[in-house]
PDB file of N, CA and C in Angstrom:
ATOM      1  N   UNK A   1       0.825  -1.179   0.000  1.00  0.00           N
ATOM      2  CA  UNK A   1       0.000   0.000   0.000  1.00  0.00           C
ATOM      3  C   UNK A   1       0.871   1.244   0.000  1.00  0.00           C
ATOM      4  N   UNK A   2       1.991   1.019  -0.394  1.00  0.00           N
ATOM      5  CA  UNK A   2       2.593   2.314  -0.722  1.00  0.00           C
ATOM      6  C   UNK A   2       2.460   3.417  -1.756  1.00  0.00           C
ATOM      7  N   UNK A   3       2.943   4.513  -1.194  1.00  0.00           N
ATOM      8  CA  UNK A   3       2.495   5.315  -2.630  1.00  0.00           C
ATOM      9  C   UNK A   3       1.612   6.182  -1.801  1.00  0.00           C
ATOM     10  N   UNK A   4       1.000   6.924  -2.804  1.00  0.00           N
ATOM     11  CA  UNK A   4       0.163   8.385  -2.253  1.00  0.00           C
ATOM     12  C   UNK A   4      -1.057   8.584  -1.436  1.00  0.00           C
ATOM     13  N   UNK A   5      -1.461   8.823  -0.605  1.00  0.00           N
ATOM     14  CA  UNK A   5      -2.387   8.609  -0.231  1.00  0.00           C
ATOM     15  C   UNK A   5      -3.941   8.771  -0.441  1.00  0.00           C
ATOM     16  N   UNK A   6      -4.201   9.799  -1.564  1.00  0.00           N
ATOM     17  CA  UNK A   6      -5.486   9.741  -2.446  1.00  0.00           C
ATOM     18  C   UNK A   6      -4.918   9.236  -3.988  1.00  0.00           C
ATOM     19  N   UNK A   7      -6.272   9.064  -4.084  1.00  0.00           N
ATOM     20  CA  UNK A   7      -6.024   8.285  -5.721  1.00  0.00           C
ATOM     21  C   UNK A   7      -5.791   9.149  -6.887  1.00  0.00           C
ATOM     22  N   UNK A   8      -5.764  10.484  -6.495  1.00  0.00           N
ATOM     23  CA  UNK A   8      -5.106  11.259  -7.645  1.00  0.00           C
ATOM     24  C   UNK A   8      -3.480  11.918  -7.056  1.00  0.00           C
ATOM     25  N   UNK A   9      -3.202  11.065  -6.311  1.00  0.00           N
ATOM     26  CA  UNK A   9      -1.816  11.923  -5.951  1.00  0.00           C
ATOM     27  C   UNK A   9      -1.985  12.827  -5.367  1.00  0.00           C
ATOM     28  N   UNK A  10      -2.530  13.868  -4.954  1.00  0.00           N
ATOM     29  CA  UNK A  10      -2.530  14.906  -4.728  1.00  0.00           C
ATOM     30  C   UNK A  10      -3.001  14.520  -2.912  1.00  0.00           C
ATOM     31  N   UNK A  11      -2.535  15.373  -1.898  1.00  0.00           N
ATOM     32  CA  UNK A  11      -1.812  15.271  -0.601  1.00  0.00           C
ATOM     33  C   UNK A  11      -2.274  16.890   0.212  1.00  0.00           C
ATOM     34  N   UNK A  12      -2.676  16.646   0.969  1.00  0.00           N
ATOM     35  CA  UNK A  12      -2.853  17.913   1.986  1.00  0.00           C
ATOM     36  C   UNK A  12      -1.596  18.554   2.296  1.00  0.00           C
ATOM     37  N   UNK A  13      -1.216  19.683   1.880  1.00  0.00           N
ATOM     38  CA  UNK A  13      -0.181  20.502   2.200  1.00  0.00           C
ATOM     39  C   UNK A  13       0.108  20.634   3.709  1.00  0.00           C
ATOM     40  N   UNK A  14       1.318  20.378   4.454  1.00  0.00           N
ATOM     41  CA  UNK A  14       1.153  20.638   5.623  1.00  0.00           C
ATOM     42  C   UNK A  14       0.748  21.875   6.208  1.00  0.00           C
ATOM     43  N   UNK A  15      -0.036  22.239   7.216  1.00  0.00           N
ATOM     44  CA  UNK A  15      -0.110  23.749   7.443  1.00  0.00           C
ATOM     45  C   UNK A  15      -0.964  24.387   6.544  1.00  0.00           C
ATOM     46  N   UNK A  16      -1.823  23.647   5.960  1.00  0.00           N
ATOM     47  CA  UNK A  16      -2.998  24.325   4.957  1.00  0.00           C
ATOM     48  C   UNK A  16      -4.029  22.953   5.461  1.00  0.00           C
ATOM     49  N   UNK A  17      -5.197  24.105   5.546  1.00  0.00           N
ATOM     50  CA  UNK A  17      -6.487  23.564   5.378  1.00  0.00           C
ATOM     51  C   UNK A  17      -7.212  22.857   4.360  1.00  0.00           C
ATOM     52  N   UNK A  18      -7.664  21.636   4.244  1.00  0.00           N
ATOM     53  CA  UNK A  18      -7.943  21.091   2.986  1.00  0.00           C
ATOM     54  C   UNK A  18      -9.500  21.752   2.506  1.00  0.00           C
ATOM     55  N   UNK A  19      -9.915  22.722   3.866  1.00  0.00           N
ATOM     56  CA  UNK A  19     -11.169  23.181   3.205  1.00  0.00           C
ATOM     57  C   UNK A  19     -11.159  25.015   3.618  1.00  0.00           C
ATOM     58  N   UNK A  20     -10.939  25.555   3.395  1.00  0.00           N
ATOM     59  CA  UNK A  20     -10.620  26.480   4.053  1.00  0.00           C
ATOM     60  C   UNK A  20     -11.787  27.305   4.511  1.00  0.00           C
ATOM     61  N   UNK A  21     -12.635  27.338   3.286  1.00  0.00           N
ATOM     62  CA  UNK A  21     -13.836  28.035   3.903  1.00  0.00           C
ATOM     63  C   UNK A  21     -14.481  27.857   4.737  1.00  0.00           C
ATOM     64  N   UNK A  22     -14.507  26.768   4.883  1.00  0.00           N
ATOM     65  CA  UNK A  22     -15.338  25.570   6.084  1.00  0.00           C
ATOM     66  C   UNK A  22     -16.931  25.298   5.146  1.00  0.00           C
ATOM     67  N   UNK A  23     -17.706  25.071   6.156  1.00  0.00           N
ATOM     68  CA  UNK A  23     -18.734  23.868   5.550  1.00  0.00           C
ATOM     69  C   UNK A  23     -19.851  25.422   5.472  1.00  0.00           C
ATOM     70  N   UNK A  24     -20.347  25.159   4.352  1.00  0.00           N
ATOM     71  CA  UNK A  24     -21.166  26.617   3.944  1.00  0.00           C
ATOM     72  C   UNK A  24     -22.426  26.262   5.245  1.00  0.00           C
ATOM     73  N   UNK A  25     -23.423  27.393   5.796  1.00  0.00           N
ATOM     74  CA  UNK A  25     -24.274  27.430   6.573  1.00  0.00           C
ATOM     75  C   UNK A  25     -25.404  27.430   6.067  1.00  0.00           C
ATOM     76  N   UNK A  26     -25.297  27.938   4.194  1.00  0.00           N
ATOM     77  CA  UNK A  26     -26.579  27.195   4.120  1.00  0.00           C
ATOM     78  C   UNK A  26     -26.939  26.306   3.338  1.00  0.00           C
ATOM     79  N   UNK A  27     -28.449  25.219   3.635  1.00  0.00           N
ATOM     80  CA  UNK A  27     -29.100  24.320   3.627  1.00  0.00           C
ATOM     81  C   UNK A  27     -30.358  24.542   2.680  1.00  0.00           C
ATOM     82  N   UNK A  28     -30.807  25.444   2.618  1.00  0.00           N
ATOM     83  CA  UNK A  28     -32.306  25.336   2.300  1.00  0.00           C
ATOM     84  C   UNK A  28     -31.714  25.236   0.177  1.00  0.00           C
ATOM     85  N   UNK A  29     -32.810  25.579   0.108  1.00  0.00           N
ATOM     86  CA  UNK A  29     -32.735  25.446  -1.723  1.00  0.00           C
ATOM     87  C   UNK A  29     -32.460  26.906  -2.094  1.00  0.00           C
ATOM     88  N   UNK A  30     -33.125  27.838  -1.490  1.00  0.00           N
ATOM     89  CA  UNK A  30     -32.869  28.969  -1.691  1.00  0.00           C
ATOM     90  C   UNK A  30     -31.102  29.509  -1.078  1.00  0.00           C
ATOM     91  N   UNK A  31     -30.580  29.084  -0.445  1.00  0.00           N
ATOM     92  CA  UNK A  31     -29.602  29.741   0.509  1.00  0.00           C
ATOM     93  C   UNK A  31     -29.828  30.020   1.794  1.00  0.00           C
ATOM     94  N   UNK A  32     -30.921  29.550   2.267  1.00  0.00           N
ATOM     95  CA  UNK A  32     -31.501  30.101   3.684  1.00  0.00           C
ATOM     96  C   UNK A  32     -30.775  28.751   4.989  1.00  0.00           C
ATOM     97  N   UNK A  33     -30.005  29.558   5.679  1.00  0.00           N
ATOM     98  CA  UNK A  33     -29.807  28.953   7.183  1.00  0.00           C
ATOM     99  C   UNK A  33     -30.955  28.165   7.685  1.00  0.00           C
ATOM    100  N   UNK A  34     -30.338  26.755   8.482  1.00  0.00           N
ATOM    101  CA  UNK A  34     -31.329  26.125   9.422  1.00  0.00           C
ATOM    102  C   UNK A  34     -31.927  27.150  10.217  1.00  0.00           C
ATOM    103  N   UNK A  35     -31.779  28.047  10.998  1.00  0.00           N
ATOM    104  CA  UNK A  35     -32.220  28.469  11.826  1.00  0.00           C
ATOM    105  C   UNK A  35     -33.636  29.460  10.985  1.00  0.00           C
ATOM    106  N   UNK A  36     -32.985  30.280   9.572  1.00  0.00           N
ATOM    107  CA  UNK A  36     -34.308  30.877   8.720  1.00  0.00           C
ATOM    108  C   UNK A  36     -35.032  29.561   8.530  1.00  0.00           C
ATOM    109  N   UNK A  37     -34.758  28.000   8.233  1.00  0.00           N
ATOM    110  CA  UNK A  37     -35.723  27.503   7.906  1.00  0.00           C
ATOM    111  C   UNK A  37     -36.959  27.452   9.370  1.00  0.00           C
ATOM    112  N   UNK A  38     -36.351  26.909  10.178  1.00  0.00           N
ATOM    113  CA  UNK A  38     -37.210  26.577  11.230  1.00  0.00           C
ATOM    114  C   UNK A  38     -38.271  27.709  11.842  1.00  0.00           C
ATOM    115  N   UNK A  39     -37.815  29.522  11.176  1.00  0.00           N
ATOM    116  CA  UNK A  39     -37.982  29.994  12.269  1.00  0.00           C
ATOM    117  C   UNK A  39     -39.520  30.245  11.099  1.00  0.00           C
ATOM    118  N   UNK A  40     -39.889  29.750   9.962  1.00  0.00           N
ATOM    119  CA  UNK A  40     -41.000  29.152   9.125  1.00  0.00           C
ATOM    120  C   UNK A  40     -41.824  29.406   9.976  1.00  0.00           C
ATOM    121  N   UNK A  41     -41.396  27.874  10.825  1.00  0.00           N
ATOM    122  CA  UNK A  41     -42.651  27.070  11.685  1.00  0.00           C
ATOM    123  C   UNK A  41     -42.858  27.583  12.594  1.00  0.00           C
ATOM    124  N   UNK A  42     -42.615  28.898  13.305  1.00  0.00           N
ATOM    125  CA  UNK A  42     -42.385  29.543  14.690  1.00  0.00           C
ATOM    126  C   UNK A  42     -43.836  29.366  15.073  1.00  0.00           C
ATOM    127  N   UNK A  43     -44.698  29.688  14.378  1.00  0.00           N
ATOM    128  CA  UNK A  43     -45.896  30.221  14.667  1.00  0.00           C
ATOM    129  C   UNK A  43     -46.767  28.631  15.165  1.00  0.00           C
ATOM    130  N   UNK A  44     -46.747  27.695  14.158  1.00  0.00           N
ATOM    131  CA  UNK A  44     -47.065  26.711  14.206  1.00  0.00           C
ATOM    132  C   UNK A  44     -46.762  25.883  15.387  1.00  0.00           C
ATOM    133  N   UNK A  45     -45.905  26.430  15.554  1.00  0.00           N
ATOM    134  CA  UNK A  45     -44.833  25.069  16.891  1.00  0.00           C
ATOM    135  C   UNK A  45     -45.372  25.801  18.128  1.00  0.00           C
ATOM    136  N   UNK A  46     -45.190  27.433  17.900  1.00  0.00           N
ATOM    137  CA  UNK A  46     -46.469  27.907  19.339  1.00  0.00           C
ATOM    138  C   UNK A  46     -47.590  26.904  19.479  1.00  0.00           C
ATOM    139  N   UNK A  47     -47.819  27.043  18.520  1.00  0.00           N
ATOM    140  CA  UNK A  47     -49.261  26.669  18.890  1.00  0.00           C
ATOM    141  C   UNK A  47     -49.567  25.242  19.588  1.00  0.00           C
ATOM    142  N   UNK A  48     -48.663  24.462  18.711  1.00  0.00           N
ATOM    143  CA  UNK A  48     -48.539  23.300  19.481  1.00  0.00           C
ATOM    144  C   UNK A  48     -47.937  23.114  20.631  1.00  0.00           C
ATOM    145  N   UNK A  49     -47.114  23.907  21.317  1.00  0.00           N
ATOM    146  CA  UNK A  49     -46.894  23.628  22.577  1.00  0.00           C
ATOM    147  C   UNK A  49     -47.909  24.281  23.265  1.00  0.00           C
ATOM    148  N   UNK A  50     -48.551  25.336  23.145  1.00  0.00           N
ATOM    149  CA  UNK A  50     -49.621  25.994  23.718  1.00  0.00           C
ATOM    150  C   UNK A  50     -50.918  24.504  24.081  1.00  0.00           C
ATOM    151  N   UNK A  51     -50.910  24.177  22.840  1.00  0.00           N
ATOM    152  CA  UNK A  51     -51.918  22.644  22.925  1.00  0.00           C
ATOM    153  C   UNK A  51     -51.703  21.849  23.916  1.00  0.00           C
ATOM    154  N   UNK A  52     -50.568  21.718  23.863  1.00  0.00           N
ATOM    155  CA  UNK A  52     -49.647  20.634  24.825  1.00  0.00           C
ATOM    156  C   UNK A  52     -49.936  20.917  26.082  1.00  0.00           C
ATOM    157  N   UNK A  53     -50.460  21.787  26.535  1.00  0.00           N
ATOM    158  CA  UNK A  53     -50.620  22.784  27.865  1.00  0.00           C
ATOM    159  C   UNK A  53     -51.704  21.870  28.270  1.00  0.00           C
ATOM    160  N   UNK A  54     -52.345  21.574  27.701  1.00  0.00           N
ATOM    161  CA  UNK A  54     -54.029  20.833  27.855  1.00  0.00           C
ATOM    162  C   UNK A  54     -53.631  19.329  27.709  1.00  0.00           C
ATOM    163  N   UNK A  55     -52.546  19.054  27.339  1.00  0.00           N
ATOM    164  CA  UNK A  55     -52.422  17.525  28.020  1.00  0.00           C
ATOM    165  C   UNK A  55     -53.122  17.059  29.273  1.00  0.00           C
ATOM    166  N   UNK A  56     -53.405  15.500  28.753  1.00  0.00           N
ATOM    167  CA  UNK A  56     -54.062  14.396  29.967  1.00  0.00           C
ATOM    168  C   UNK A  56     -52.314  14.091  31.411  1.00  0.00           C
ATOM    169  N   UNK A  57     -50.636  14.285  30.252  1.00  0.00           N
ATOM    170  CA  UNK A  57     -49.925  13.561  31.150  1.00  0.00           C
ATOM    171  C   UNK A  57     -49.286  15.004  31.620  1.00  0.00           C
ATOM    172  N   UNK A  58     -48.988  14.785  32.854  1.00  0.00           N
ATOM    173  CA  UNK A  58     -48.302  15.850  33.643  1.00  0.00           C
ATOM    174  C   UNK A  58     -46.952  16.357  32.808  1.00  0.00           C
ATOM    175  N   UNK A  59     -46.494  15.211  32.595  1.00  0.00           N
ATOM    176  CA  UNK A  59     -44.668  15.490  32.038  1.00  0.00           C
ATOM    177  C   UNK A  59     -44.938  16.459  30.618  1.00  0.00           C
ATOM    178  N   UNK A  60     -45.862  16.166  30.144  1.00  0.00           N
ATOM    179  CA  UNK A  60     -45.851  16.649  28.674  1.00  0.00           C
ATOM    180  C   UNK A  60     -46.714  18.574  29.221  1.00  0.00           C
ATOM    181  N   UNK A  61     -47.118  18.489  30.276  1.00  0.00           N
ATOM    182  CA  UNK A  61     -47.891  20.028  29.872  1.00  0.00           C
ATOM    183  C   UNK A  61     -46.471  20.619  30.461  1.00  0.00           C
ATOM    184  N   UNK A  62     -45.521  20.052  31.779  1.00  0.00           N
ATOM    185  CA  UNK A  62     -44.468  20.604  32.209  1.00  0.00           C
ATOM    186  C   UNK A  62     -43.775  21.105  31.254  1.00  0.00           C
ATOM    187  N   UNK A  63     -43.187  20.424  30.143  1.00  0.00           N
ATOM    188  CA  UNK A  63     -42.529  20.559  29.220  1.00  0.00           C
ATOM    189  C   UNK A  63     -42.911  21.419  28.125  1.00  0.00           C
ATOM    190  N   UNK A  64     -43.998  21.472  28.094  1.00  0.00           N
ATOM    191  CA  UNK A  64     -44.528  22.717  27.039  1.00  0.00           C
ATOM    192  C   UNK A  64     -44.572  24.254  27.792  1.00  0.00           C
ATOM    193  N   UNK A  65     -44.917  24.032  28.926  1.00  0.00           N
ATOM    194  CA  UNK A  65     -44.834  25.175  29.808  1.00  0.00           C
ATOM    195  C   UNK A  65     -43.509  25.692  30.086  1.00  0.00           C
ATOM    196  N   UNK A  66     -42.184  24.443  30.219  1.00  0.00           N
ATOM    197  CA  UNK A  66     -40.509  25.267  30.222  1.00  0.00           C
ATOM    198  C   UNK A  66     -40.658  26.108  28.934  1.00  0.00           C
ATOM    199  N   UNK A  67     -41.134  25.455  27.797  1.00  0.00           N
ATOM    200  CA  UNK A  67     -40.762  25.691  26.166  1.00  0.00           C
ATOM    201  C   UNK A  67     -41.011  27.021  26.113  1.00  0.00           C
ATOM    202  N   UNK A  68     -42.271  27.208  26.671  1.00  0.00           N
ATOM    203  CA  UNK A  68     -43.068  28.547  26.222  1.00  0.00           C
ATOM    204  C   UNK A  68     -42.341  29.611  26.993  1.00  0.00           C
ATOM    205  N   UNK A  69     -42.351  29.360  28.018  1.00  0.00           N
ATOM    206  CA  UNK A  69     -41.441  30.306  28.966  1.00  0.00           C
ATOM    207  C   UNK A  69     -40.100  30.829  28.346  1.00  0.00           C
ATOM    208  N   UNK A  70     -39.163  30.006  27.895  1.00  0.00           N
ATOM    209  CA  UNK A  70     -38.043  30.036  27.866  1.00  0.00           C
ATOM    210  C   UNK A  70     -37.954  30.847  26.255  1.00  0.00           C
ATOM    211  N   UNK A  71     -39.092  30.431  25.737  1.00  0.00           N
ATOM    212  CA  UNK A  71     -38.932  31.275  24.351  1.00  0.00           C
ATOM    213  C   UNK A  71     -39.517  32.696  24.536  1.00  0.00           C
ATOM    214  N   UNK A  72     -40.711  32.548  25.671  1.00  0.00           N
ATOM    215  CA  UNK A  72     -40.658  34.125  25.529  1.00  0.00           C
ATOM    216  C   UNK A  72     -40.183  35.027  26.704  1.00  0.00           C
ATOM    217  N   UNK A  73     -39.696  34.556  27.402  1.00  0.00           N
ATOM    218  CA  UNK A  73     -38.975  35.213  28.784  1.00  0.00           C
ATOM    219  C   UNK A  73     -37.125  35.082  28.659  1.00  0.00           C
ATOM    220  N   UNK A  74     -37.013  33.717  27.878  1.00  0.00           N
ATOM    221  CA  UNK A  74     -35.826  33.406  27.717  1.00  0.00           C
ATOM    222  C   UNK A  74     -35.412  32.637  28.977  1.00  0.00           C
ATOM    223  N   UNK A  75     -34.168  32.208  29.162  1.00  0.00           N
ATOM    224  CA  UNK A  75     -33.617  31.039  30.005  1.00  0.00           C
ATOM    225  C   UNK A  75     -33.314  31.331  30.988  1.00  0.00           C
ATOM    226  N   UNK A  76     -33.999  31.236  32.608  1.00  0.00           N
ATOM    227  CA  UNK A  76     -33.067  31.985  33.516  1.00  0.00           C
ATOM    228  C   UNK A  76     -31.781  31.983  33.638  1.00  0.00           C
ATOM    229  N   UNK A  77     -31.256  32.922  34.336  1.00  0.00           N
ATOM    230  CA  UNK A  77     -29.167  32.620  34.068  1.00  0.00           C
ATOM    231  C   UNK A  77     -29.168  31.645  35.711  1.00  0.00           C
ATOM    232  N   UNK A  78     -28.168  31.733  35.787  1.00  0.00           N
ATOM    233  CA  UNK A  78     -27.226  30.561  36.270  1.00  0.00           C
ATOM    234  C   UNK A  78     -26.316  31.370  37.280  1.00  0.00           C
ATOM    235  N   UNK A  79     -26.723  31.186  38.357  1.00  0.00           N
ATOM    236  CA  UNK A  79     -25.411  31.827  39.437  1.00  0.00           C
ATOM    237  C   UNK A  79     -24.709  30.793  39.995  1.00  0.00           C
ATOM    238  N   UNK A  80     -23.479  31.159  39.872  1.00  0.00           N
ATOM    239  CA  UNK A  80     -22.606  29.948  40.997  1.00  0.00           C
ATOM    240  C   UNK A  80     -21.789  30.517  41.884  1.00  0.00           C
ATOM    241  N   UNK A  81     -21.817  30.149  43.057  1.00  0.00           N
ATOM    242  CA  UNK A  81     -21.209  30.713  44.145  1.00  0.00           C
ATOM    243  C   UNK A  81     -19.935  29.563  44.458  1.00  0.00           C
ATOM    244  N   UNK A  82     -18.639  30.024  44.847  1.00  0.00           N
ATOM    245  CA  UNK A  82     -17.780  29.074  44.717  1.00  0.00           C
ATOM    246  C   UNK A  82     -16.688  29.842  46.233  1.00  0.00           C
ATOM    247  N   UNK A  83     -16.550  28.908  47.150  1.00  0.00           N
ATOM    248  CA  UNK A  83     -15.547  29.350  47.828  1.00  0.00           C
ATOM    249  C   UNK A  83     -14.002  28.852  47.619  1.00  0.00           C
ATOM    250  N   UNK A  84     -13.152  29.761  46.979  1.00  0.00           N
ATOM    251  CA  UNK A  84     -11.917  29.215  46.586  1.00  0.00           C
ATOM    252  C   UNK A  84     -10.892  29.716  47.970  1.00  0.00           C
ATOM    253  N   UNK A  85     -11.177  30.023  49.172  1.00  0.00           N
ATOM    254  CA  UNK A  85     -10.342  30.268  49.891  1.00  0.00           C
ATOM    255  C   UNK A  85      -9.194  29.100  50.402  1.00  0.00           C
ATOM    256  N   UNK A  86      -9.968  28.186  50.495  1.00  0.00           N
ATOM    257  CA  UNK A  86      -9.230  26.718  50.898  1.00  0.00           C
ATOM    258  C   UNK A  86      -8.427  25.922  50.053  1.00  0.00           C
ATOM    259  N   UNK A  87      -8.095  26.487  48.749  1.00  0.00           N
ATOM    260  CA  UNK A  87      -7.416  25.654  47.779  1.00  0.00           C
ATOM    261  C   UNK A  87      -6.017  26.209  47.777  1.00  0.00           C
ATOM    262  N   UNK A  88      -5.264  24.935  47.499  1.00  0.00           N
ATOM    263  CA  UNK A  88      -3.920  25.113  47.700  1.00  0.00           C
ATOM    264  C   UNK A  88      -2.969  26.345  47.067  1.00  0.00           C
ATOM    265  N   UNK A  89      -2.312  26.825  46.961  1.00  0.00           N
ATOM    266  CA  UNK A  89      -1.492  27.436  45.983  1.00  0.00           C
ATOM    267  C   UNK A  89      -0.126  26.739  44.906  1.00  0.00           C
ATOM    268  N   UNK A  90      -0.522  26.986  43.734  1.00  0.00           N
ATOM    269  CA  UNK A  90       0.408  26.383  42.755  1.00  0.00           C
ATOM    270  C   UNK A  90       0.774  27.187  42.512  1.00  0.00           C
ATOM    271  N   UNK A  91       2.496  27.308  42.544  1.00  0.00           N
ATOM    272  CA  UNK A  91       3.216  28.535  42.022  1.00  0.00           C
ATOM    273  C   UNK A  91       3.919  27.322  41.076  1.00  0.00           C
ATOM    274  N   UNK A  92       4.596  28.126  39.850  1.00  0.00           N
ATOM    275  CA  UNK A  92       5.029  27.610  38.751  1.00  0.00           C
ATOM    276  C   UNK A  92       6.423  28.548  38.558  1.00  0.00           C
ATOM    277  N   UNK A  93       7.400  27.618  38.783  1.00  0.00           N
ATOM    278  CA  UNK A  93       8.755  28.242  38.386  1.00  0.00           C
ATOM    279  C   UNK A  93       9.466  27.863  37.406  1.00  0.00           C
ATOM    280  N   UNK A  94      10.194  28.919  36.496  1.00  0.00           N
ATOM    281  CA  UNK A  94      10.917  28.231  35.578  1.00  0.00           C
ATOM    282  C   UNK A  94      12.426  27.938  36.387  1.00  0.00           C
ATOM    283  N   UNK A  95      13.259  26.643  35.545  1.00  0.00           N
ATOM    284  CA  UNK A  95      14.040  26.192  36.096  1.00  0.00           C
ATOM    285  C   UNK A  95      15.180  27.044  36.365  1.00  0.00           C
ATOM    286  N   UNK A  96      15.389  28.057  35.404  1.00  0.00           N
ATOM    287  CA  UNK A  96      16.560  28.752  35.712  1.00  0.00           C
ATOM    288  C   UNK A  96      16.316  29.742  36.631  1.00  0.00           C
ATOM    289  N   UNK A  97      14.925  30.034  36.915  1.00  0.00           N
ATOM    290  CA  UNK A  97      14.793  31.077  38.314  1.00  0.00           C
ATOM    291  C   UNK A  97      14.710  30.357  39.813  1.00  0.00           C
ATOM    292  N   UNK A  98      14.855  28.704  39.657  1.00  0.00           N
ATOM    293  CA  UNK A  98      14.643  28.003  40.728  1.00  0.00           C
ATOM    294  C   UNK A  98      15.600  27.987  41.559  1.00  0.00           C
ATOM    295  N   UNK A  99      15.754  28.096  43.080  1.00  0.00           N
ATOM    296  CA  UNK A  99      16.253  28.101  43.989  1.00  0.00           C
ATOM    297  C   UNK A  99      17.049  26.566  43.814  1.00  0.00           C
ATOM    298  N   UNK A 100      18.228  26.744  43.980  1.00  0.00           N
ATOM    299  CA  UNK A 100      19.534  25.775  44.123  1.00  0.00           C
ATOM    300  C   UNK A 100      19.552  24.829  45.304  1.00  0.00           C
ATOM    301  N   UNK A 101      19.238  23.473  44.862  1.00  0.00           N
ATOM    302  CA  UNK A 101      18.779  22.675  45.536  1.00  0.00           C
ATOM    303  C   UNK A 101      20.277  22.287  46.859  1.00  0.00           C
ATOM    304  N   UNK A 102      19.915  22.230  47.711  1.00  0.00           N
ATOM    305  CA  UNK A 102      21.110  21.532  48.541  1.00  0.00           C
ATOM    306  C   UNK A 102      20.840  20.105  48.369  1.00  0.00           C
ATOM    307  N   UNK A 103      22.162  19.445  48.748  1.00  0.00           N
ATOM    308  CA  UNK A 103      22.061  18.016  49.000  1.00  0.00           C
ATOM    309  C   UNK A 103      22.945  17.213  49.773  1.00  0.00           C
TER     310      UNK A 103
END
């Protein structure tokens, strides 16, 4: 199996990207982004989670009720409280500034 590694010879330059542009964003037929396609159905998908509200199972109206919230209030944020007083100290020396070991 020696020899080149694609079948036309031709080899990824080191230090070059074999795609550079990267992967285009859009999808639709027209040129339109996933996110323009979906945001189509915005209206529709309300509605159905709004429906969902009137579910017989508990889990399913919960879940339509985060949905709705979160799309129109948005996501609550996130606090974290962290006590770093008790953690050790790492000091980092380079070797030639390091103190001369006895022995």
């Amino acid at each position: 199996m020696a020899g080149s590694k694609h079948a036309n010879g031709a080899s990824f330059q080191k230090g070059k990207s074999g795609n550079p542009g990267g992967r285009s964003p859009r999808i639709g037929p027209n040129g339109e982004t996933a996110a323009q396609l979906a945001r189509v159905h915005t209206a529709d998908a309300i509605k159905t989670l709004a429906d969902g509200l009137k579910a017989p199972e508990w889990q399913v109206r919960v879940a339509c009720s985060q949905a709705l919230l979160d799309r129109g209030w948005g996501k609550p944020t996130e606090h974290v409280a962290a006590n770093v007083t008790g953690l050790p100290v790492i000091q980092i020396v380079r070797a030639s500034e390091a103190p001369a070991r006895e022995e």
